[in-house]
Every structure is written in structure tokens, then in C-alpha cells.
Protein backbone atom coordinates (compact mmCIF):
# COMPACT_ATOMS: atom_id res chain seq x y z
CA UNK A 1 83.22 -1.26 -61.59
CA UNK A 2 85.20 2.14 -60.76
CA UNK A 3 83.73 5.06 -59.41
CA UNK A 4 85.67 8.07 -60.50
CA UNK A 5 85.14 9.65 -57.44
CA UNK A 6 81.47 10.10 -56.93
CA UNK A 7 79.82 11.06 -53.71
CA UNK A 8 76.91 8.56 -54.43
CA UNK A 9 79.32 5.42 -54.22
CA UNK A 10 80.53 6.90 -51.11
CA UNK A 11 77.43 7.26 -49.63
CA UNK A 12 76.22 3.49 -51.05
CA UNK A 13 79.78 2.13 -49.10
CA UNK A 14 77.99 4.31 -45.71
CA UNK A 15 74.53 2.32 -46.25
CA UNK A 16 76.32 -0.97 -46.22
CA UNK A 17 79.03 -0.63 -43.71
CA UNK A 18 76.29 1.04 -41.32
CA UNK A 19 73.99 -2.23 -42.30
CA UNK A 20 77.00 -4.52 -41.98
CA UNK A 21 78.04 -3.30 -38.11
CA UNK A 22 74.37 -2.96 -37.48
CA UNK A 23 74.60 -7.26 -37.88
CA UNK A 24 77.76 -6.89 -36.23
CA UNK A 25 79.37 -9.12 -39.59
CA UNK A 26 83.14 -8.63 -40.08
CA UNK A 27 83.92 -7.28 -43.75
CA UNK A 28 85.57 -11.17 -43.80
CA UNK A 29 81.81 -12.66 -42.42
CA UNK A 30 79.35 -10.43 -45.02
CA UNK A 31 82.06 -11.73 -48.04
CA UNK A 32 81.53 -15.23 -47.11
CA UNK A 33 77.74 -14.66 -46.99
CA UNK A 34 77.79 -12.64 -50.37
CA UNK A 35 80.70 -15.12 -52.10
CA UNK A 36 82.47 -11.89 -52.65
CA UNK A 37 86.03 -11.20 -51.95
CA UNK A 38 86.53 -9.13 -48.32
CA UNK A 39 89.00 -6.57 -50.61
CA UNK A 40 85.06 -6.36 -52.85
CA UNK A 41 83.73 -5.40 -49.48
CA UNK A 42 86.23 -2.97 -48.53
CA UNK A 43 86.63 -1.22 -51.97
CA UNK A 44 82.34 -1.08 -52.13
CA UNK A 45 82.51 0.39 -48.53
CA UNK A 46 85.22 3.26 -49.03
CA UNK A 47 83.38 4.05 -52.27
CA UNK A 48 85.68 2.70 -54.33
CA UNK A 49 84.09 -0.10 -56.00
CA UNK A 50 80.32 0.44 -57.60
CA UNK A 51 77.84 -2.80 -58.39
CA UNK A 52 74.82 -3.61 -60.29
CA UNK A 53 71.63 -4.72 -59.47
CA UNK A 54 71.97 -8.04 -58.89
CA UNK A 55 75.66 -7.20 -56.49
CA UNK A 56 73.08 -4.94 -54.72
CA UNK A 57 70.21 -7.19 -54.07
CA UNK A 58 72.93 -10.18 -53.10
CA UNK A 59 74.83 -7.93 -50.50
CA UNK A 60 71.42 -6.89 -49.08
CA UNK A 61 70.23 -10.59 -48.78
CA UNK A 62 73.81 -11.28 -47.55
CA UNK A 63 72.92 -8.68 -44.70
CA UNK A 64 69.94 -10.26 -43.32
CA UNK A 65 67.89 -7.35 -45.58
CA UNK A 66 65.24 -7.21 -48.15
CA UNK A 67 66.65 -4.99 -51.15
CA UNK A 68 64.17 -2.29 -51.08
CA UNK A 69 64.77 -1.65 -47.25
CA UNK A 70 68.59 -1.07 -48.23
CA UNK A 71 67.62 0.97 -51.10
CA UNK A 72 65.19 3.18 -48.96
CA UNK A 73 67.94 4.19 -46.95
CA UNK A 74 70.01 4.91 -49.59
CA UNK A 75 67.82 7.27 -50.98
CA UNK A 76 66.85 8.61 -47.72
CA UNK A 77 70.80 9.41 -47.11
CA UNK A 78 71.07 10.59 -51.28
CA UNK A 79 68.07 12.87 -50.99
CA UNK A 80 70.39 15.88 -49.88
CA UNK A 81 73.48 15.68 -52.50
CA UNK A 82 70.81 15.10 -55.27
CA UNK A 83 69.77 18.27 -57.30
CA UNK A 84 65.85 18.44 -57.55
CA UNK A 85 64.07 16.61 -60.20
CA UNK A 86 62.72 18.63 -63.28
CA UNK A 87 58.86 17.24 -63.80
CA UNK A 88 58.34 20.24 -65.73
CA UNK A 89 59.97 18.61 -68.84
């Protein structure tokens, strides 16, 4: 899955290299543990590469992690690049 360039995948690739070094795991030792390809891991962590669901939950198993702790951060990194919600509507 491409990107085209947004600063969401970019900060997705920050969440997971912070989470990977945090387990001090090698891009080479978090592909193993995902069955991913290291060039996955490297494309996902420069924001290159994007992933579903199921890519999500498996790298943040892969990581030692439960999903929803990964996520948390995500948003919690996302929160100032996204534009306020509407509730109006």
C-alpha cells in the first residue's frame, strides 16, 4: 500500500520505529517476528509503506504490544496535524 506522501504514514513509521528501539529489535529481528520482509519494515517506518488492520495489530503483537496501546500513541502523536472534528453535522 503507497502513501502518496501523507504526514499520517510518517507519523505511523515514528510510532513503530520508537516502539521497535524501545524493544531494542533490529528492523531484521521485528520482520522475523511479524513474517514481514525487513525492506516492509523499513518502507512502513520512513512512511513509505501504509497497512491495514490486521498488518497493524500483527506488527504490534510482533512488538511485545497490545494493538490499542500502539494505536493510543498514535493518536496521541496525530492529535496535532489533525483538523478538529465537526460534531455539529
Amino acid at each position: 500500500m503507497k502513501t502518496s506522501g501523507r504526514i499520517e504514514y510518517e507519523v505511523l513509521g515514528s510510532v513503530i520505529r520508537s516502539a521497535r528501539e524501545e524493544q531494542r529489535l533490529s528492523q531484521r529481528d521485528l520482520a522475523t517476528k511479524a513474517h514481514r520482509p525487513q525492506s516492509s519494515i523499513a518502507k512502513i517506518e520512513l512512511g513509505n509503506q501504509g497497512m491495514n488492520i490486521i498488518e497493524f495489530i500483527d506488527l504490534a503483537e510482533a512488538l511485545g504490544l497490545q494493538p490499542n496501546a500502539l494505536f493510543d500513541e498514535l493518536l496521541s502523536r496525530l492529535r496535532p496535524t489533525l483538523p478538529p472534528v465537526n460534531r455539529e453535522a
